[in-house]
Protein backbone atom coordinates (compact mmCIF):
# COMPACT_ATOMS: atom_id res chain seq x y z
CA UNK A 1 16.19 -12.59 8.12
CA UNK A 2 16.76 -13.95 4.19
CA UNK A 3 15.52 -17.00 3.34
CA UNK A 4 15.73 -18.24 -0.56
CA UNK A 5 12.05 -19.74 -1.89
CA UNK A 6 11.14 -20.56 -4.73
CA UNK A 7 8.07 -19.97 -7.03
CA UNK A 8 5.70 -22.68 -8.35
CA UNK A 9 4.61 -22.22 -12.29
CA UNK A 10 1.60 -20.11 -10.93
CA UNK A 11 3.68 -17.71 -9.86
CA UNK A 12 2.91 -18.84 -5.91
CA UNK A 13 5.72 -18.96 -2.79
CA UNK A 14 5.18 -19.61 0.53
CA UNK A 15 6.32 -17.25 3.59
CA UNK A 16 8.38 -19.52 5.71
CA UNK A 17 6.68 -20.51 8.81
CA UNK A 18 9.19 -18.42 11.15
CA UNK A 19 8.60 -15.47 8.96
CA UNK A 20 4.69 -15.74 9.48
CA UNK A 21 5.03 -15.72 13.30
CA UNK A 22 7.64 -12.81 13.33
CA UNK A 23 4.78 -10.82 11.66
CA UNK A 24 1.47 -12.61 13.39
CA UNK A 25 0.10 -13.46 10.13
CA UNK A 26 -1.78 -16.82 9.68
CA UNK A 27 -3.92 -18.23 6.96
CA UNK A 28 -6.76 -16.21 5.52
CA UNK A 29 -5.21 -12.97 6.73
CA UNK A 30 -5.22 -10.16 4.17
CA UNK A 31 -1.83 -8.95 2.87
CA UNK A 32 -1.38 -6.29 0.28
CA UNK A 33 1.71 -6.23 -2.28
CA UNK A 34 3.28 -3.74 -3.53
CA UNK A 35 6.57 -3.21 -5.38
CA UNK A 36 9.34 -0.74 -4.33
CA UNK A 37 12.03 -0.19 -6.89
CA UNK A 38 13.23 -4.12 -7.41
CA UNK A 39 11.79 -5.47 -4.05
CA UNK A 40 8.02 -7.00 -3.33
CA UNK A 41 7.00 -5.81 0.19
CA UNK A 42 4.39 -7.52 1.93
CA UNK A 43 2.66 -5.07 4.11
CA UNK A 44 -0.65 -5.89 6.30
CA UNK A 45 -3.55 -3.56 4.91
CA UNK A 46 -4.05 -1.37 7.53
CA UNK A 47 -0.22 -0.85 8.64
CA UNK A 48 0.40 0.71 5.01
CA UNK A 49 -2.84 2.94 5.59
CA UNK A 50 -1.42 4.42 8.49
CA UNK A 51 1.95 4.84 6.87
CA UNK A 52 0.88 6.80 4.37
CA UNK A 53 -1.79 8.71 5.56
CA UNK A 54 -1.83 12.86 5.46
CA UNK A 55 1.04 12.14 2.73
CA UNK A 56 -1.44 14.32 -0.15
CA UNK A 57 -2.43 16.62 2.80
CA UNK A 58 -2.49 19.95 1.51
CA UNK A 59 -1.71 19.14 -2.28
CA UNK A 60 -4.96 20.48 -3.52
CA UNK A 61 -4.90 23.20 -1.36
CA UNK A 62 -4.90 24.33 2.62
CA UNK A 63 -8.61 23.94 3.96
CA UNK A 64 -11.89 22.72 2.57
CA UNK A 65 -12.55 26.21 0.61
CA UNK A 66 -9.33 26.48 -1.22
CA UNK A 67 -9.63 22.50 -2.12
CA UNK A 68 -13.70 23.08 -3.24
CA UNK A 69 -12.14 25.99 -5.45
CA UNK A 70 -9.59 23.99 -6.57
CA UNK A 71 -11.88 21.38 -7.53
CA UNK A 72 -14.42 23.69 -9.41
CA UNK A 73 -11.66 24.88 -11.23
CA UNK A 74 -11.13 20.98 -12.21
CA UNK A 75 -14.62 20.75 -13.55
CA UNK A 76 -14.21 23.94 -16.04
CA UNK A 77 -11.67 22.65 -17.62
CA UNK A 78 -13.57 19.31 -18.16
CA UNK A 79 -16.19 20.96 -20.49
């Protein structure tokens, strides 16, 4: 679904009415923005949690030892 709206001088649009009950949202409801390359995606707080949750797992290291060490490690370098 593309529909063409158009932005008021404080930067404001509204999300066409059919577009609000495809996703459930109504007023007051919490979206968050974010950009993605050229695009603005609308994305309801929690649905974007659960997307990108685990996505760092195992960056700092595998299991709460190796991440404390890598953390200490961190804090040396700091001073």
């Amino acid at each position: 679904m593309a529909i063409s709206v158009r932005l008021s001088r404080k930067g404001q649009f509204v999300i066409p009415k059919d577009m609000r009950e495809a996703l459930g949202v109504r007023e007051g409801d919490e979206l968050l923005v974010t950009l993605e390359e050229n695009r603005v995606v609308l994305t309801r707080p929690r649905a974007y949690a659960r997307a990108t949750r685990g996505l760092l797992k195992g960056t700092w290291g595998k299991g709460k030892k190796a991440v404390e060490r890598y953390l200490e490690g961190e804090r040396r370098s700091w001073r």
